[in-house]
C-alpha atoms as a PDB file:
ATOM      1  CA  UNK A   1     175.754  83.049  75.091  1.00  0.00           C
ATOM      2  CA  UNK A   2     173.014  81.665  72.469  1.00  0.00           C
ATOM      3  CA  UNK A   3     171.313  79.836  75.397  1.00  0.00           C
ATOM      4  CA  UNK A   4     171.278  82.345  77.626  1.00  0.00           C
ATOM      5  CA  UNK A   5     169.740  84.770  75.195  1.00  0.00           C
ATOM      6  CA  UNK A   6     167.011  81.694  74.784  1.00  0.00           C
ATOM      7  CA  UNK A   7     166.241  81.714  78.028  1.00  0.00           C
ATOM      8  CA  UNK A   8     165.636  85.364  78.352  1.00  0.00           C
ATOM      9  CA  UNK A   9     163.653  85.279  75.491  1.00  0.00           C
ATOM     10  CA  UNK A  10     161.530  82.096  76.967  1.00  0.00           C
ATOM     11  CA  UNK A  11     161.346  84.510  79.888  1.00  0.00           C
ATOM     12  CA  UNK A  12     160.296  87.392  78.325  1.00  0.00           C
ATOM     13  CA  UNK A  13     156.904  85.470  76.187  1.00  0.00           C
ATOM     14  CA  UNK A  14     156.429  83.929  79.156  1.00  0.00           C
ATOM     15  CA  UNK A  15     156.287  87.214  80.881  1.00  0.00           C
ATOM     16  CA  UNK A  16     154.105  88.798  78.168  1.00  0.00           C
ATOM     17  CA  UNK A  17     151.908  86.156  78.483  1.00  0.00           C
ATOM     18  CA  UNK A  18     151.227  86.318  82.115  1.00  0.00           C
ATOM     19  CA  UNK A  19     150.504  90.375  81.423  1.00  0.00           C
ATOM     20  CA  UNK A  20     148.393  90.150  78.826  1.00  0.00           C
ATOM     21  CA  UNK A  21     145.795  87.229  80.701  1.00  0.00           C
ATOM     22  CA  UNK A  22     146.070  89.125  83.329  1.00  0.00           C
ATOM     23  CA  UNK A  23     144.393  92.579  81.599  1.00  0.00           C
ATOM     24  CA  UNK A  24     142.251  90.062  80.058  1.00  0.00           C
ATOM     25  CA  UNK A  25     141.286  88.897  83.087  1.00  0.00           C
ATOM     26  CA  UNK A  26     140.604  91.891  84.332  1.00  0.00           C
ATOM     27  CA  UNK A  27     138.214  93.382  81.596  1.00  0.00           C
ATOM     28  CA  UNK A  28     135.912  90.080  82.071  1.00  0.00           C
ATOM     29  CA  UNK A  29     133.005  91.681  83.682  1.00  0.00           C
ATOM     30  CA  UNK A  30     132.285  90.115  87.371  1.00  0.00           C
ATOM     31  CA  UNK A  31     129.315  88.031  87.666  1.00  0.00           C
ATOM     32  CA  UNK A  32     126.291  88.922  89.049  1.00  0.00           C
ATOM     33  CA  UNK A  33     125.337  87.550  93.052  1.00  0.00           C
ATOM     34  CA  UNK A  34     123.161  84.189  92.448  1.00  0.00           C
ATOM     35  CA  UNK A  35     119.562  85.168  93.560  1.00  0.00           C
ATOM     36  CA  UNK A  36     118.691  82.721  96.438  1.00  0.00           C
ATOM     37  CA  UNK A  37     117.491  79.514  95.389  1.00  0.00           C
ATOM     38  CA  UNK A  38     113.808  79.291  94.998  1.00  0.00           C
ATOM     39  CA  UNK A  39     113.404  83.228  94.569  1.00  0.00           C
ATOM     40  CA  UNK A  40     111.460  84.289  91.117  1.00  0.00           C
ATOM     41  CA  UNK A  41     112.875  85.351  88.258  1.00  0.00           C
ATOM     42  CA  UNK A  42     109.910  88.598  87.992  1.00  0.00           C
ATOM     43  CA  UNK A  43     112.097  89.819  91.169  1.00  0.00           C
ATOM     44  CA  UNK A  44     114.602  91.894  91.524  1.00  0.00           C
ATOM     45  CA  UNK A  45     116.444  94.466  93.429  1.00  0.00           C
ATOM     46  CA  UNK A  46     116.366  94.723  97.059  1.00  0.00           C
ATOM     47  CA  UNK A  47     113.823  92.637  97.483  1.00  0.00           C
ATOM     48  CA  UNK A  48     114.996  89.314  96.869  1.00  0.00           C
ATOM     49  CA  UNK A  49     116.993  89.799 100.169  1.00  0.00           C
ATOM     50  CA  UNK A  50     113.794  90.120 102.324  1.00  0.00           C
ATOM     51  CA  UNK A  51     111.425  88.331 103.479  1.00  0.00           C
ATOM     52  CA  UNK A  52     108.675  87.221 100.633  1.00  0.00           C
ATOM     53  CA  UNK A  53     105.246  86.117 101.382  1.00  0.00           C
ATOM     54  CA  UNK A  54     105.204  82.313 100.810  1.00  0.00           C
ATOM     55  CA  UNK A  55     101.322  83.003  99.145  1.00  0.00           C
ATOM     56  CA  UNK A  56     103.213  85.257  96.778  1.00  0.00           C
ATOM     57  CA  UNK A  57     105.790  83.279  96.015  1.00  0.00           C
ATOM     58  CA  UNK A  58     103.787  80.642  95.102  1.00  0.00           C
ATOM     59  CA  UNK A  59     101.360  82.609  92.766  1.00  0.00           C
ATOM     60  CA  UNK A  60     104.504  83.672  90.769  1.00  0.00           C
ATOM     61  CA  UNK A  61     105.353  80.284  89.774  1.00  0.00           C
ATOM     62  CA  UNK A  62     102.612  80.376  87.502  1.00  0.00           C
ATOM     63  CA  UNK A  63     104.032  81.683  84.159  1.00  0.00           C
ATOM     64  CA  UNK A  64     100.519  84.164  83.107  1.00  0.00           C
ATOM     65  CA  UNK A  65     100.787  85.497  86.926  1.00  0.00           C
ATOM     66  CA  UNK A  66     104.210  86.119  86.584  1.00  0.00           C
ATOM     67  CA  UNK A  67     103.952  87.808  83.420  1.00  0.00           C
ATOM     68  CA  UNK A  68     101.133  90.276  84.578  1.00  0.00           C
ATOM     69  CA  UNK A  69     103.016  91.319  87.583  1.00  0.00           C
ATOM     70  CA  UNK A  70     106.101  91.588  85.503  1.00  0.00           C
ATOM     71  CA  UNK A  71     103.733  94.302  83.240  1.00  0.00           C
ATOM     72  CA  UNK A  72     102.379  95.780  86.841  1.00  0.00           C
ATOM     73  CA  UNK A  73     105.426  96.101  88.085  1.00  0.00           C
ATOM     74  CA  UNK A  74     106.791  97.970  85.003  1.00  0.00           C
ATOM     75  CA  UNK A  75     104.120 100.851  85.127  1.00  0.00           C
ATOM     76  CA  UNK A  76     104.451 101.161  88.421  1.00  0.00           C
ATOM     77  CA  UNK A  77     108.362 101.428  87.656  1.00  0.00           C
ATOM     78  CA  UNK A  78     107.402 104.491  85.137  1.00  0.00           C
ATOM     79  CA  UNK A  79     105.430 106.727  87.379  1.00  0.00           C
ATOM     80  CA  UNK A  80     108.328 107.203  89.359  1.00  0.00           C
ATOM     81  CA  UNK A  81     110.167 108.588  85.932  1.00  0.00           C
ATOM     82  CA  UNK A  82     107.305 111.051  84.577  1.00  0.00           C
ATOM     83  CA  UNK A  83     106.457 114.318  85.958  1.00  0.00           C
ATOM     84  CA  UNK A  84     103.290 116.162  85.672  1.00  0.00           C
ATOM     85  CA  UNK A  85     100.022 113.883  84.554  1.00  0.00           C
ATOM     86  CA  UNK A  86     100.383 110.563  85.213  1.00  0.00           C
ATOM     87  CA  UNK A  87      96.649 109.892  84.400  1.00  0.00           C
ATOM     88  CA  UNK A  88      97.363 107.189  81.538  1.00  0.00           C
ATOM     89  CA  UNK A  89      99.803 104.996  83.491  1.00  0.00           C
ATOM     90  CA  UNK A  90      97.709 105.327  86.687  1.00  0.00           C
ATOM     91  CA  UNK A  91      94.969 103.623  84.386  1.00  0.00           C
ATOM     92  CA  UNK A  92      97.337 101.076  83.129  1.00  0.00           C
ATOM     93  CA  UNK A  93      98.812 100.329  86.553  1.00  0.00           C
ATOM     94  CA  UNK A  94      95.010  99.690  87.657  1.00  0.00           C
ATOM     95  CA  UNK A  95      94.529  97.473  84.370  1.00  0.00           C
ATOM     96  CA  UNK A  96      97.142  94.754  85.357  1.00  0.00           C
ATOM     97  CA  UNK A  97      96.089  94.902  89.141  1.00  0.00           C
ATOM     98  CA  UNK A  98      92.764  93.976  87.679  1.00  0.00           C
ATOM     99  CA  UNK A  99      94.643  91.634  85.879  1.00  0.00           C
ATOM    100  CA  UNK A 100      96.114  89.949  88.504  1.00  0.00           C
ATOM    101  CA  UNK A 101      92.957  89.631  90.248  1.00  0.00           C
ATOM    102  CA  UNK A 102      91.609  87.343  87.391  1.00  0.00           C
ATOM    103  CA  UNK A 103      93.684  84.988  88.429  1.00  0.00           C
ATOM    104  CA  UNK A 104      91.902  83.969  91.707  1.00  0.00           C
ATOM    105  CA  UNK A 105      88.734  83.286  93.561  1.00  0.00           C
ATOM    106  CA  UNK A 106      86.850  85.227  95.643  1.00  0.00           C
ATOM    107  CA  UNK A 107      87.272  84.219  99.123  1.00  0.00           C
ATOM    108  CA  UNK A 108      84.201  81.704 100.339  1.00  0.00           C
ATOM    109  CA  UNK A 109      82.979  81.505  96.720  1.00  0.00           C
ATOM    110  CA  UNK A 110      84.334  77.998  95.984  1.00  0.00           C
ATOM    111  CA  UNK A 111      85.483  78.653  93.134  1.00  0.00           C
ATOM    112  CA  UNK A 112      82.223  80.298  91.992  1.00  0.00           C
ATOM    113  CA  UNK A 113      84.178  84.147  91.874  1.00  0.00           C
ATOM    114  CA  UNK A 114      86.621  85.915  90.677  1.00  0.00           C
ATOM    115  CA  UNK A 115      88.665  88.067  93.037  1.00  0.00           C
ATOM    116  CA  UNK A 116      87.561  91.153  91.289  1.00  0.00           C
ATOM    117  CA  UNK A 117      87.850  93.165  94.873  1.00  0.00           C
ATOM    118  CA  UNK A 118      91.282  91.616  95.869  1.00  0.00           C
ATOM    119  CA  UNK A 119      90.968  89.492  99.027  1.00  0.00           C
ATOM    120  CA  UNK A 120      92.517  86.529  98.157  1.00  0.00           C
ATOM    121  CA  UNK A 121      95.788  85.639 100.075  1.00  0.00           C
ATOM    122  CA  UNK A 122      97.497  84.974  97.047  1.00  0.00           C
ATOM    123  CA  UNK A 123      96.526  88.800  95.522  1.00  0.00           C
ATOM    124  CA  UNK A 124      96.793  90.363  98.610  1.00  0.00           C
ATOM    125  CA  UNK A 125      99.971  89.491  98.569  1.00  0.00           C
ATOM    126  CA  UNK A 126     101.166  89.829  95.512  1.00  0.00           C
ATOM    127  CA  UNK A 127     100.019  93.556  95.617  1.00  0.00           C
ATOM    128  CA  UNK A 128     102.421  94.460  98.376  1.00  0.00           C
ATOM    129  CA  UNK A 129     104.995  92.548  97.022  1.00  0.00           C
ATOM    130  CA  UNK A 130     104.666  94.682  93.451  1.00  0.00           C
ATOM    131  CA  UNK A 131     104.529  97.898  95.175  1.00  0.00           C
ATOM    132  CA  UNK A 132     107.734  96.936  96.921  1.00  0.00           C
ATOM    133  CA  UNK A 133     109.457  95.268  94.107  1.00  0.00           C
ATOM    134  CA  UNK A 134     108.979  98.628  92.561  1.00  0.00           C
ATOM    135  CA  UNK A 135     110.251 100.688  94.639  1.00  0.00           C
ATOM    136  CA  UNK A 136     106.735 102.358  95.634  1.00  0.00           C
ATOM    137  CA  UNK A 137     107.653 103.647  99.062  1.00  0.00           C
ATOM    138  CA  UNK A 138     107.893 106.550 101.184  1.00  0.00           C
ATOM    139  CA  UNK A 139     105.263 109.254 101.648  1.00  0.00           C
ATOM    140  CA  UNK A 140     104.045 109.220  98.312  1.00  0.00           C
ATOM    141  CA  UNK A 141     103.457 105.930  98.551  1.00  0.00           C
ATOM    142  CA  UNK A 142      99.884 106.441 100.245  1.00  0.00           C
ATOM    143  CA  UNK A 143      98.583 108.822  97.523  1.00  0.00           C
ATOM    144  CA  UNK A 144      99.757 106.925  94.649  1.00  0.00           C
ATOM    145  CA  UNK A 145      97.761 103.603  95.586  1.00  0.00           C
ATOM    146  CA  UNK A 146      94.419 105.718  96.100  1.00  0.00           C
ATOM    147  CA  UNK A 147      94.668 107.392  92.756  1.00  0.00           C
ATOM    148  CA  UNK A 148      95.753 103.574  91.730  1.00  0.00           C
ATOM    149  CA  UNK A 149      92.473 102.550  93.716  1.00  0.00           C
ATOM    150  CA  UNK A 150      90.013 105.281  92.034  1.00  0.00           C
ATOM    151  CA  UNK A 151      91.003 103.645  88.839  1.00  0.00           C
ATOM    152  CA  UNK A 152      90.681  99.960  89.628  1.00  0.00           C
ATOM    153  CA  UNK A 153      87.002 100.778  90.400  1.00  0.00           C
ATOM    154  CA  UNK A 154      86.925 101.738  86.617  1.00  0.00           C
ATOM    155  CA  UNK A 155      88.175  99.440  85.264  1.00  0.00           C
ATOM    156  CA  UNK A 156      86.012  96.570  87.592  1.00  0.00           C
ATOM    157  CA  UNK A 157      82.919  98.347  85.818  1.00  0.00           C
ATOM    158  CA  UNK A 158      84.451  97.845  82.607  1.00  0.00           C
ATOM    159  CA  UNK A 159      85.288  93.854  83.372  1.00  0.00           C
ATOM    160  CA  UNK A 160      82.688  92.900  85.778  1.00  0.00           C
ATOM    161  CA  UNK A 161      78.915  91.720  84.609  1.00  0.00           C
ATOM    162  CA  UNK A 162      76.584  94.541  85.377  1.00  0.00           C
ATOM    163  CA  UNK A 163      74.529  91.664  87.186  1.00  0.00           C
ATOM    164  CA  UNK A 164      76.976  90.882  89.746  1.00  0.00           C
ATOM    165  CA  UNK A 165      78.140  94.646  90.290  1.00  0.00           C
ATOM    166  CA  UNK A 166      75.892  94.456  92.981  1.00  0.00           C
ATOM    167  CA  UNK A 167      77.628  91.719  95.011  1.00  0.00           C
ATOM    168  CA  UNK A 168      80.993  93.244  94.431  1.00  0.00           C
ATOM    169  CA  UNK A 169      79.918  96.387  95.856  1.00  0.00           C
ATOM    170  CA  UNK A 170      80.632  98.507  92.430  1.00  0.00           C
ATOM    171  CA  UNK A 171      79.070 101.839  91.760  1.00  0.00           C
ATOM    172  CA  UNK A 172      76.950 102.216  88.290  1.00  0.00           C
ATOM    173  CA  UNK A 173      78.914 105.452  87.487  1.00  0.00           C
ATOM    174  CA  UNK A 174      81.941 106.936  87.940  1.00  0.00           C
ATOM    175  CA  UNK A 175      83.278 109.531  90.917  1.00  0.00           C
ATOM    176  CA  UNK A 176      82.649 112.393  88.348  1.00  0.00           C
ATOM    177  CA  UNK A 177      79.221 111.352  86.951  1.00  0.00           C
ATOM    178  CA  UNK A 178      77.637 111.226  90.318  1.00  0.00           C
ATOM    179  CA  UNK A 179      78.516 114.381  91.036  1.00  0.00           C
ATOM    180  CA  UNK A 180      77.684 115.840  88.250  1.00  0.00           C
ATOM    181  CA  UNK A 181      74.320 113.594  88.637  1.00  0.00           C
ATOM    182  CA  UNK A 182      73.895 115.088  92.356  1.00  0.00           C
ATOM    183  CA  UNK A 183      74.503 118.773  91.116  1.00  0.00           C
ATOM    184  CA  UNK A 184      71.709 118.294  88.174  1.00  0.00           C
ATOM    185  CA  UNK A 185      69.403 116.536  90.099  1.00  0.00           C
ATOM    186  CA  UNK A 186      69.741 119.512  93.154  1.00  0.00           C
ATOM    187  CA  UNK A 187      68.989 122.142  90.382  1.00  0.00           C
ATOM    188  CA  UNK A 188      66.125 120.433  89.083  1.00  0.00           C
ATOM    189  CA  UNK A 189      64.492 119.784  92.350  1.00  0.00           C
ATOM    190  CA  UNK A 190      65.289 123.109  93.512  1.00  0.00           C
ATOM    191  CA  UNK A 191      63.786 124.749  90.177  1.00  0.00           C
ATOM    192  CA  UNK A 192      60.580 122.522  90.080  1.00  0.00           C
ATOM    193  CA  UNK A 193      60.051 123.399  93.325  1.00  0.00           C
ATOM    194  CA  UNK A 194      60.460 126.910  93.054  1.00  0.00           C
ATOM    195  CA  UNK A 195      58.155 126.855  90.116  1.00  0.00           C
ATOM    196  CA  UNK A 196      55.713 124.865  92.365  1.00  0.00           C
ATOM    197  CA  UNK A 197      55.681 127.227  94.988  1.00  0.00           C
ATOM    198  CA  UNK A 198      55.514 130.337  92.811  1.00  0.00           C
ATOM    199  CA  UNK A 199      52.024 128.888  91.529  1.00  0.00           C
ATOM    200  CA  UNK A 200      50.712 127.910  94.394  1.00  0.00           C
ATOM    201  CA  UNK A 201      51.072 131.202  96.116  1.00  0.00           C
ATOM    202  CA  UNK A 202      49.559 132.989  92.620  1.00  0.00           C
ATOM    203  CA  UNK A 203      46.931 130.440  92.526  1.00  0.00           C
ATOM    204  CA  UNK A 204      45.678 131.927  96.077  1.00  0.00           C
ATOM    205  CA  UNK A 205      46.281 134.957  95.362  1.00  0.00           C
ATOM    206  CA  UNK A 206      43.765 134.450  92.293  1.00  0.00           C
ATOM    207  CA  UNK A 207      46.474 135.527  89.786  1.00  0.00           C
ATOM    208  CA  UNK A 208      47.927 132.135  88.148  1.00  0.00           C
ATOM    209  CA  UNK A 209      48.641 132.618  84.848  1.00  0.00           C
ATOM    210  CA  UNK A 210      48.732 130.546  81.455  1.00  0.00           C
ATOM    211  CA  UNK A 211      52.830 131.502  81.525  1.00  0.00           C
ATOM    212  CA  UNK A 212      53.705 130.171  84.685  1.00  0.00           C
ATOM    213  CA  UNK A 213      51.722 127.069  83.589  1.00  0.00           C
ATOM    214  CA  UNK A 214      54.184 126.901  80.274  1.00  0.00           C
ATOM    215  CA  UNK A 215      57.365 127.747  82.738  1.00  0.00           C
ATOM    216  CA  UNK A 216      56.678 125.017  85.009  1.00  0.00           C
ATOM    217  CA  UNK A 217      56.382 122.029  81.983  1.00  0.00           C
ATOM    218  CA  UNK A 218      59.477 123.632  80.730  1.00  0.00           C
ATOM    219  CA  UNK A 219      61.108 123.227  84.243  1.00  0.00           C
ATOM    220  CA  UNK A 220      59.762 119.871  84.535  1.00  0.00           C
ATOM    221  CA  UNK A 221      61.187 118.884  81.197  1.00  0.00           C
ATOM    222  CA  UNK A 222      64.128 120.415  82.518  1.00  0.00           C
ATOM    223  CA  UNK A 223      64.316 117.709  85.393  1.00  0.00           C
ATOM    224  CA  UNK A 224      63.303 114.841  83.224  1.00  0.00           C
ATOM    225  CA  UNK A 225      66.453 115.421  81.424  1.00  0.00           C
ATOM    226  CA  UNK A 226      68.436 114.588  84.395  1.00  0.00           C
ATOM    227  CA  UNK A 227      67.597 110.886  83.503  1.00  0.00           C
ATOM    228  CA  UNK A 228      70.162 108.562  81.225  1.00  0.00           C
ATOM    229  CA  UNK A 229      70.902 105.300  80.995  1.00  0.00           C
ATOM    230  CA  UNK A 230      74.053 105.784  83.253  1.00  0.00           C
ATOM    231  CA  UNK A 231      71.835 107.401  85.812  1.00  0.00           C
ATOM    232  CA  UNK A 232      69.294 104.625  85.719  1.00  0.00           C
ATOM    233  CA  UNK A 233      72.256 102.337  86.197  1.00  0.00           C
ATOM    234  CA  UNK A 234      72.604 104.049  89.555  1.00  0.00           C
ATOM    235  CA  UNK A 235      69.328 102.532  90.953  1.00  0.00           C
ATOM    236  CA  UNK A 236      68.541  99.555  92.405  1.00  0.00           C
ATOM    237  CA  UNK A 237      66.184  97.067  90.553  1.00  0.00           C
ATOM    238  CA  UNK A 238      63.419  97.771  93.086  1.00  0.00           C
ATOM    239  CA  UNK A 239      64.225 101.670  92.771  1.00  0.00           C
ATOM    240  CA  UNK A 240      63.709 101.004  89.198  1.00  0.00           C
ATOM    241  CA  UNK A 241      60.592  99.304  88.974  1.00  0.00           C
ATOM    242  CA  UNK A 242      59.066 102.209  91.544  1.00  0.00           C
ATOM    243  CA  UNK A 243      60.773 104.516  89.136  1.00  0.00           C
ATOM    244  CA  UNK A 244      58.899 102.639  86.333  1.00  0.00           C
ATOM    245  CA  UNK A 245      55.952 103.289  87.727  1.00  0.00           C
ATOM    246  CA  UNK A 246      56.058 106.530  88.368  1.00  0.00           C
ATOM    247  CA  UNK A 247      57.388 107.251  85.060  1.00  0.00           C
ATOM    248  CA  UNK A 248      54.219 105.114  83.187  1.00  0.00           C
ATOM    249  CA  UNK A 249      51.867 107.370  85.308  1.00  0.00           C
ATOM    250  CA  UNK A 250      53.598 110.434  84.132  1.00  0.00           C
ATOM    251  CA  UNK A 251      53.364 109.540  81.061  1.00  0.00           C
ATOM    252  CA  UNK A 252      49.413 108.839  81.531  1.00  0.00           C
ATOM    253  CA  UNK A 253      48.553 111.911  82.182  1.00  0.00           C
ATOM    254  CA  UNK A 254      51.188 113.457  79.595  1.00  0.00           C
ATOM    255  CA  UNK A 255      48.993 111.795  77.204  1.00  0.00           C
ATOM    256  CA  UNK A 256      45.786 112.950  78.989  1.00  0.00           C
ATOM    257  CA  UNK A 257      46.766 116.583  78.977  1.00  0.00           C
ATOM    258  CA  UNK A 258      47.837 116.332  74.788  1.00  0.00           C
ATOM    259  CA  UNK A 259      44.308 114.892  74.190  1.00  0.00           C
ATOM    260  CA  UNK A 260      42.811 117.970  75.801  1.00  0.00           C
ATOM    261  CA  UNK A 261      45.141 120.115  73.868  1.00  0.00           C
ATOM    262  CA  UNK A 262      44.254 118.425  70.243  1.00  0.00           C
ATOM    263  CA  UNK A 263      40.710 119.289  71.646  1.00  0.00           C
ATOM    264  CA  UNK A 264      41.415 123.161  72.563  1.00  0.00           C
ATOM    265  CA  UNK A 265      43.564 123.962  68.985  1.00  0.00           C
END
């Protein structure tokens, strides 16, 4: 009777044993799917089952270009969480594609350029790997990269020496301060002109007057103030030195015309 009250009790621990690694067992968390061999660590989702561009792959094995599409991909991950202005993650979207971009040369420069408009192989495609990566699809996808785009051209002004803005094809001022440039600029010719006109036509009709003289300067002065720095960006060097020119004879017979005042008061 004693042993065969052992036994069940043997049997029993035995049995409690096998229960109790088996819930154990069974609250050990599965592990994750192995990411095929060779595939980048930056990766992830979806898209380390398809195909990945072998130019791509390649620029990711360096450690600086995998951490600044790591950081691209990451903004790009947070526009699709926000609502309403994205404005400041657009901008820091286009800062790491710019980033990116630093990390190559410019096609045919030998080494000479930076990639600063994004032809290389290796950038090309790395930028439709990230937009993939982060799940930038569908047909949003479209107006998201052009306000990503705008932006990028910002940011280039902000990176790029003004002396080779020409080569990369870069604008001197923004989207919104040509505009506003184009809309002063039409006023003032269109005032100065009307001025112009108005004088003329008094002048043969023998009634010019000393006012119309003092509205015209003050039109004029009007349209000088058109000119900045940024907007003098926006020429050319040889629109400049015409503009030079022009400007030093202006300014001749600016002093003239004071020297006949001082003489007149």
């Amino acid at each position: 009777m004693a042993t065969a009250k052992k036994a069940t009790g043997a049997a029993t621990k035995a049995a409690t044993k096998r229960t109790t690694t088996k819930k154990a067992s069974s609250r050990t968390p599965a592990k994750k799917a192995a990411m095929p061999d060779g595939t980048p660590q930056v990766l992830s989702g979806k898209v380390v089952t398809e195909h990945i561009d072998p130019d791509a792959e390649r620029a990711l094995a360096d450690p600086d270009v995998a951490a600044d599409y790591q950081e691209a991909k990451v903004q790009l991950q947070e526009l699709a969480r926000i609502e309403g202005r994205r404005t400041e993650v657009l901008k820091a979207v286009a800062q790491k594609l710019v980033d990116l971009r630093a990390h190559f040369n410019q096609p045919g420069s030998r080494g000479r350029r930076t990639d600063w408009n994004g032809e290389s192989v290796e950038y090309v495609a790395l930028a439709e790997l990230v937009y993939r990566d982060a799940g930038v699809e569908g047909p949003d996808a479209d107006t998201t990269k052009r306000s990503i785009r705008h932006h990028v051209e910002n940011v280039k002004r902000e990176v790029v020496p003004a002396k080779d803005w020409e080569h990369f094809g870069i604008q001197a001022l923004t989207r919104g301060q040509r505009q506003a440039l184009t809309a002063k600029s039409a006023k003032a010719l269109e005032e100065v002109g009307s001025s112009a006109e108005e004088m003329a036509s008094a002048a043969t009709a023998g009634k010019a007057t000393g006012q119309q003289l003092v509205q015209l300067i003050k039109r004029i002065d009007a349209g000088l103030s058109v000119y900045s720095l940024a907007s003098l960006r926006a020429m050319t060097p040889a629109q400049r030195k015409t503009f030079r020119r022009e400007l030093e004879d202006a300014k001749g017979k600016t002093d003239q015309l004071l020297t006949e005042l001082d003489s007149l008061d």
